[in-house]
N, C-alpha and C. Protein backbone atom coordinates (compact mmCIF):
# COMPACT_ATOMS: atom_id res chain seq x y z
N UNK A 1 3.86 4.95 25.34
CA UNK A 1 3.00 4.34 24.33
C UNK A 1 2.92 5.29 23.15
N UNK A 2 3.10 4.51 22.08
CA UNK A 2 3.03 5.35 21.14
C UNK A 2 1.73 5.26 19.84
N UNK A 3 0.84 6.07 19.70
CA UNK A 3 -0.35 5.91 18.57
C UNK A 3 0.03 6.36 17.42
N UNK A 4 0.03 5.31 16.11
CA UNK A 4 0.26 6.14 15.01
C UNK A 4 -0.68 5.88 13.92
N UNK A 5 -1.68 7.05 14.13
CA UNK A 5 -2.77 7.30 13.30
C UNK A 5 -2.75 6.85 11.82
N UNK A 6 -1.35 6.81 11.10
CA UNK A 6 -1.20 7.19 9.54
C UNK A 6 -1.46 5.47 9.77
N UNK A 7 -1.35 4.86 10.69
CA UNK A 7 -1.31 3.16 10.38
C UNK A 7 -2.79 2.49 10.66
N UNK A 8 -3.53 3.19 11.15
CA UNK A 8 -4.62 3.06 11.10
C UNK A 8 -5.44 3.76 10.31
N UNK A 9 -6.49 2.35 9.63
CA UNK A 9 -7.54 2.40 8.53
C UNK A 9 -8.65 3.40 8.78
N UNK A 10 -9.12 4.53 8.19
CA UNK A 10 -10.38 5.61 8.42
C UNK A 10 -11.25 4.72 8.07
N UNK A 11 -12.38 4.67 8.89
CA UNK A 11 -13.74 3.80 8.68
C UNK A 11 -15.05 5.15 8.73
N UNK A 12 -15.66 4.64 7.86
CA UNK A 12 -17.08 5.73 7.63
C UNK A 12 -18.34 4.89 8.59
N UNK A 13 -19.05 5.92 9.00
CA UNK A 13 -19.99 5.26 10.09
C UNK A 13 -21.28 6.07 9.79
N UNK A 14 -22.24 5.35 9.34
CA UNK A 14 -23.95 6.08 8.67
C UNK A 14 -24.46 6.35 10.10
N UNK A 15 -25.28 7.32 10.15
CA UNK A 15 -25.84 7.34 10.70
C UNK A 15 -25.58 6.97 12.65
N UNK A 16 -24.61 7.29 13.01
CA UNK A 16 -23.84 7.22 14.51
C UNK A 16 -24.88 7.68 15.31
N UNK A 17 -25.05 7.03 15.82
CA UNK A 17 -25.96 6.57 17.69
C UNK A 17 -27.21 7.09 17.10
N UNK A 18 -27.78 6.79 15.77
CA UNK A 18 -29.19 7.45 15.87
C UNK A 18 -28.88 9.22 14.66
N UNK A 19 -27.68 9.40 14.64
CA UNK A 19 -27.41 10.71 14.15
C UNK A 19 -28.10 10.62 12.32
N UNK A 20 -27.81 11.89 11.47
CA UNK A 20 -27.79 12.10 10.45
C UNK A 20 -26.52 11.66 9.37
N UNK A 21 -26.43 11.62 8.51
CA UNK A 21 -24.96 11.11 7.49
C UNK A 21 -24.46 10.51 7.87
N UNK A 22 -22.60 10.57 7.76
CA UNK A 22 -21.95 10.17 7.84
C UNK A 22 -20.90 11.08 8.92
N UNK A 23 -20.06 10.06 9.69
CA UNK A 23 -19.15 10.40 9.86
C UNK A 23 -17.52 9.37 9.60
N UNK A 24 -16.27 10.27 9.76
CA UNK A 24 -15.31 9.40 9.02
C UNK A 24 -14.34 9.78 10.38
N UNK A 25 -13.75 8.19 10.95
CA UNK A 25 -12.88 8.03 12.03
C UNK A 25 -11.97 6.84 12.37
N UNK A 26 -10.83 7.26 12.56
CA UNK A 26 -9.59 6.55 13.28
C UNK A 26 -9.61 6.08 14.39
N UNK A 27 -10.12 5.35 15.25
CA UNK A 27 -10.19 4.71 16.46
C UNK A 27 -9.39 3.55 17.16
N UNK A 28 -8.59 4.42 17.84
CA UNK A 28 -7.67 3.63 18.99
C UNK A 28 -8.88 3.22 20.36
N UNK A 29 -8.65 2.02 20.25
CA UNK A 29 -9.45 1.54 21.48
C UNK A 29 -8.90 0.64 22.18
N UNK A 30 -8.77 0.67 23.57
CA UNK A 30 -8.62 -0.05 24.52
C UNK A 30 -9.38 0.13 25.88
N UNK A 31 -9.06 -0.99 26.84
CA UNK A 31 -10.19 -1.01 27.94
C UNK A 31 -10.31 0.26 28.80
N UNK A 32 -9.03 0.94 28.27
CA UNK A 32 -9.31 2.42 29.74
C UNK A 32 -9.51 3.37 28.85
N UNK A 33 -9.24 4.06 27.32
CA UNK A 33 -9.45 4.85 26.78
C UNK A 33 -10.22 4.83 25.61
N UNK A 34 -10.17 5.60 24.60
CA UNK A 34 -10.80 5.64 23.42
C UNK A 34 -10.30 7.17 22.71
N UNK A 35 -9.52 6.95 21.59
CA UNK A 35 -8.82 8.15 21.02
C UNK A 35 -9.37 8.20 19.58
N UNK A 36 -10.54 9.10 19.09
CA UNK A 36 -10.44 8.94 17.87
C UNK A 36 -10.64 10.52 17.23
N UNK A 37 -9.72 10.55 16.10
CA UNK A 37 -9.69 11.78 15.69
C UNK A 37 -10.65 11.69 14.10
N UNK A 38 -12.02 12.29 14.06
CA UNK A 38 -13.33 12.42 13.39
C UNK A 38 -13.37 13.43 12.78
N UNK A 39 -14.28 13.13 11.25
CA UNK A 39 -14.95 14.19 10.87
C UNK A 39 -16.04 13.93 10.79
N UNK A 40 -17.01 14.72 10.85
CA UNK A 40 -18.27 14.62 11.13
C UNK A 40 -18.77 15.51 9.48
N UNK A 41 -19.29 15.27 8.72
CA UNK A 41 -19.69 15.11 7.35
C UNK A 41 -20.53 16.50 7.58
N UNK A 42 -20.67 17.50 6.13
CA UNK A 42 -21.62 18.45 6.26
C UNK A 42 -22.64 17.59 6.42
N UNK A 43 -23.91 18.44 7.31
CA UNK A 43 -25.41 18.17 7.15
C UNK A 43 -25.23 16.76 8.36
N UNK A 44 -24.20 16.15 8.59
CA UNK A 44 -24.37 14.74 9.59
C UNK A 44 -24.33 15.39 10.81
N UNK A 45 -24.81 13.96 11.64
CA UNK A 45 -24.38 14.53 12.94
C UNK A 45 -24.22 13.18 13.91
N UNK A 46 -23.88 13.22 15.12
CA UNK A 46 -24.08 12.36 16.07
C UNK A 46 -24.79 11.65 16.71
N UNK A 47 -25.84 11.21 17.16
CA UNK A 47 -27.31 11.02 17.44
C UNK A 47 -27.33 11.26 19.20
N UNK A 48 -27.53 11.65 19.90
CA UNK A 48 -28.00 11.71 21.14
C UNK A 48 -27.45 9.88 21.60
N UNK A 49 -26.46 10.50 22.85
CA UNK A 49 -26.44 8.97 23.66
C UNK A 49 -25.80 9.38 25.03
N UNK A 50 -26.09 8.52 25.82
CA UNK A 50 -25.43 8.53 27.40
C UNK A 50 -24.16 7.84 27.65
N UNK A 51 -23.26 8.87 28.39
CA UNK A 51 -22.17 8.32 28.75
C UNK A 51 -21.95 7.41 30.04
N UNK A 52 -22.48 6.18 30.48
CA UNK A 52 -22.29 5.68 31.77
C UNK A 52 -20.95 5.46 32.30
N UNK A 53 -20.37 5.37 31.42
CA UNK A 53 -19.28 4.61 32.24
C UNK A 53 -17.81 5.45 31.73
N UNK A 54 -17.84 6.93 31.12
CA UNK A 54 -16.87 7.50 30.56
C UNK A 54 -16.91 8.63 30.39
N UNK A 55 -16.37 10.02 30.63
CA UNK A 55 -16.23 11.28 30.27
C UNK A 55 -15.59 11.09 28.48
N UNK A 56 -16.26 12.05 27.43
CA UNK A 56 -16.01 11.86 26.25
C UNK A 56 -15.73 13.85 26.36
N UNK A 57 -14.23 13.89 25.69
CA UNK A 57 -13.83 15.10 25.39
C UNK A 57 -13.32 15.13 24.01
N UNK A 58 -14.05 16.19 23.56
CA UNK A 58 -14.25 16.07 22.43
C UNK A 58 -13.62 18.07 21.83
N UNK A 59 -12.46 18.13 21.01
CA UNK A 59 -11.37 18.86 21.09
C UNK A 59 -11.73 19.32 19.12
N UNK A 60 -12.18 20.55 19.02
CA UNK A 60 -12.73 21.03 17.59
C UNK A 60 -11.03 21.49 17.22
N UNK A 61 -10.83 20.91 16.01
CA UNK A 61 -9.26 21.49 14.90
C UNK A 61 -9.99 22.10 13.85
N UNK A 62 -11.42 22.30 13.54
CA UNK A 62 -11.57 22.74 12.74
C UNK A 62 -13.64 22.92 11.96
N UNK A 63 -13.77 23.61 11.48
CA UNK A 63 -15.53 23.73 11.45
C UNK A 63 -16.12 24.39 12.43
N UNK A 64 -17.37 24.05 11.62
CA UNK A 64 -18.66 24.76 13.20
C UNK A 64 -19.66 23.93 13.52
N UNK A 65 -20.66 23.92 14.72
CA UNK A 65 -21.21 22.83 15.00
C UNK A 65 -21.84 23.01 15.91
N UNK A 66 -22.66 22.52 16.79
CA UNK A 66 -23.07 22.46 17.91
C UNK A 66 -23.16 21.36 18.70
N UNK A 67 -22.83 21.45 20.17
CA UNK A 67 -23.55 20.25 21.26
C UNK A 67 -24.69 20.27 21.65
N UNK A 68 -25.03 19.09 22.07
CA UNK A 68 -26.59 19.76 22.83
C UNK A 68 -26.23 18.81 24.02
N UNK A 69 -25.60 18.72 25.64
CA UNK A 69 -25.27 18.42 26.29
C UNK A 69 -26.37 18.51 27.24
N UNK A 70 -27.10 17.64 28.35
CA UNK A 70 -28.09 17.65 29.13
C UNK A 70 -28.81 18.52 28.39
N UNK A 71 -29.28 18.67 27.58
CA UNK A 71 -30.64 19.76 27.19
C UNK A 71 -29.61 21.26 26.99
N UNK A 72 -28.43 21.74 26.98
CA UNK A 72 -27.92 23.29 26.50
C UNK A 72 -26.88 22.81 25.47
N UNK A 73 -27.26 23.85 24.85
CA UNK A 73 -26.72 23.92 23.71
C UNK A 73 -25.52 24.65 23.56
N UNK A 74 -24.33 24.24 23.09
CA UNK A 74 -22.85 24.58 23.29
C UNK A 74 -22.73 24.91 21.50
N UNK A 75 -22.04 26.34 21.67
CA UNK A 75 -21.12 26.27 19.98
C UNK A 75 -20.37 26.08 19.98
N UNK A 76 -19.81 25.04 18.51
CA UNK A 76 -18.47 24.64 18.57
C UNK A 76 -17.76 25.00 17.45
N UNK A 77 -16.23 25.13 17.49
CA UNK A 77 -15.50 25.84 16.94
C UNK A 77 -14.08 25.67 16.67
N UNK A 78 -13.26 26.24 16.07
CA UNK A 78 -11.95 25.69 16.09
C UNK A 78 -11.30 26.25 17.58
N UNK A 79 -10.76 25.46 18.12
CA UNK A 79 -10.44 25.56 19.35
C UNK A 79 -10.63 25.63 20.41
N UNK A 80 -12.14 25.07 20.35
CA UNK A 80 -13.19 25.01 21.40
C UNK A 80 -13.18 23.48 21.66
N UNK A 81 -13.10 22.92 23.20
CA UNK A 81 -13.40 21.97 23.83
C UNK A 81 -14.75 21.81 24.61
N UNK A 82 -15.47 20.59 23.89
CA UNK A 82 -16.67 20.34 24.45
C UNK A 82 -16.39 18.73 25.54
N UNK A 83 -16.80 19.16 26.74
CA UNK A 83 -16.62 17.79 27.45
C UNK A 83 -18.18 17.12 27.84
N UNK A 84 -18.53 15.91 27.90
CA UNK A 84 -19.56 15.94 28.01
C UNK A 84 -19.30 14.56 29.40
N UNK A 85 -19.47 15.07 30.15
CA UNK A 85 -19.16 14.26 31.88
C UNK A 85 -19.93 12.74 31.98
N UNK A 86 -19.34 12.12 32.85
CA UNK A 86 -19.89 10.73 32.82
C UNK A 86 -21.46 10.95 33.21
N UNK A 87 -22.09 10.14 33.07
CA UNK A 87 -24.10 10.39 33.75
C UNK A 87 -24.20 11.08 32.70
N UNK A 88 -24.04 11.98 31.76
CA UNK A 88 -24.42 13.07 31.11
C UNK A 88 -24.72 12.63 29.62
N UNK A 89 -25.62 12.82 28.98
CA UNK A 89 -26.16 12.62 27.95
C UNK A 89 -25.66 13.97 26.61
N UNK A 90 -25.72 13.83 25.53
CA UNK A 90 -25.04 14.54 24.45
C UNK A 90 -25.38 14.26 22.73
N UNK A 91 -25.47 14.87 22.10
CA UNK A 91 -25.10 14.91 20.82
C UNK A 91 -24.23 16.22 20.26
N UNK A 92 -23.71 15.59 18.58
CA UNK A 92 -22.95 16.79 18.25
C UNK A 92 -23.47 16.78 16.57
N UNK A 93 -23.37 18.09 16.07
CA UNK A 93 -24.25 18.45 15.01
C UNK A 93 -23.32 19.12 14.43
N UNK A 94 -23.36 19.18 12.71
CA UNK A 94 -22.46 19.88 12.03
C UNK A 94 -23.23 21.00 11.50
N UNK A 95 -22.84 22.32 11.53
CA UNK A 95 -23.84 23.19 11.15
C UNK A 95 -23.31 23.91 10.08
N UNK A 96 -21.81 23.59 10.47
CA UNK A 96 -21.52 24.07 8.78
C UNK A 96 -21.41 23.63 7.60
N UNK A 97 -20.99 24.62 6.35
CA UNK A 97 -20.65 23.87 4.91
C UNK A 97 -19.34 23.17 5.07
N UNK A 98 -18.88 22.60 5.80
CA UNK A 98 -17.29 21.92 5.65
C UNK A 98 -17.51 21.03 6.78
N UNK A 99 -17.02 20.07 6.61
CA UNK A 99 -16.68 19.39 7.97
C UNK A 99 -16.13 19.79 9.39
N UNK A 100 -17.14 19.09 10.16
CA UNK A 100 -16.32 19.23 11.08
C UNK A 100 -15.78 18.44 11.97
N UNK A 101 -14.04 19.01 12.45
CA UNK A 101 -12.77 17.77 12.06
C UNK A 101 -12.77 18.25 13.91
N UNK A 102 -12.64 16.75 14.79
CA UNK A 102 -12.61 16.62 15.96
C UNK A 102 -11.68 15.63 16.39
N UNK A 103 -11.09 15.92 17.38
CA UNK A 103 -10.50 14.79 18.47
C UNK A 103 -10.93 14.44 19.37
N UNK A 104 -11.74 13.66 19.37
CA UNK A 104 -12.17 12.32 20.74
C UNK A 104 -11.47 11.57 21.55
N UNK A 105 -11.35 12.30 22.75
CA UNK A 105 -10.87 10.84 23.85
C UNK A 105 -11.63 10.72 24.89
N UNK A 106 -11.96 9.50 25.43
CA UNK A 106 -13.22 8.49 25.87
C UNK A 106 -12.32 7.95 26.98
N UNK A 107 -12.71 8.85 28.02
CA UNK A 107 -11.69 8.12 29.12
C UNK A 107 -12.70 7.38 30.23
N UNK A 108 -12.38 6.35 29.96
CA UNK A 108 -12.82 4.56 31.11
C UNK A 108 -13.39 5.25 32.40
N UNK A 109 -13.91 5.26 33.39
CA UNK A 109 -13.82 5.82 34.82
C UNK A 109 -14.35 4.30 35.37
């Protein structure tokens, strides 16, 4: 299977699950996965939500940021992988002046 990002449209999203700003993302979706490669806007962020039915790994190319995964707080970074496990609750926060540029995949369980 082949994904080709450059053919898919970037969509901007206010305010995500409850979060701050904006974020800007490419989303491949189908019933077993979810691939989207994000930036998360200075000053935006993610809003706190539960994963029931999916492990979400979430792969930093670039910026700084934080998780806040079950209640601890993770720094994030270029080359830092944050996973946040199925049952497990999460947000992600941009803490720096630049975006920060992520790869999301949302795997089905």
């Amino acid at each position: 299977m082949l994904i080709n990002f450059n053919e898919i449209v970037e969509k901007n999203i206010s305010q995500m699950n409850g979060g701050n700003g904006e974020i800007s993302a490419k989303m491949y979706v189908d019933k077993h996965r979810k691939i989207i490669p994000c930036k998360i806007h200075t000053g935006s962020s993610i809003g706190s939500h539960k994963h029931t039915t999916s492990d979400d790994i979430n792969y930093i190319l670039s910026g700084t940021g934080k998780a806040i995964c079950d209640g601890k707080e993770e720094i994030l970074s270029s080359g830092v992988c944050h996973i946040c496990k199925k049952g497990s609750e999460h947000s992600i926060i941009n803490t720096g002046k630049e975006d920060l540029i992520l790869l999301t995949i949302v795997v089905e369980q």
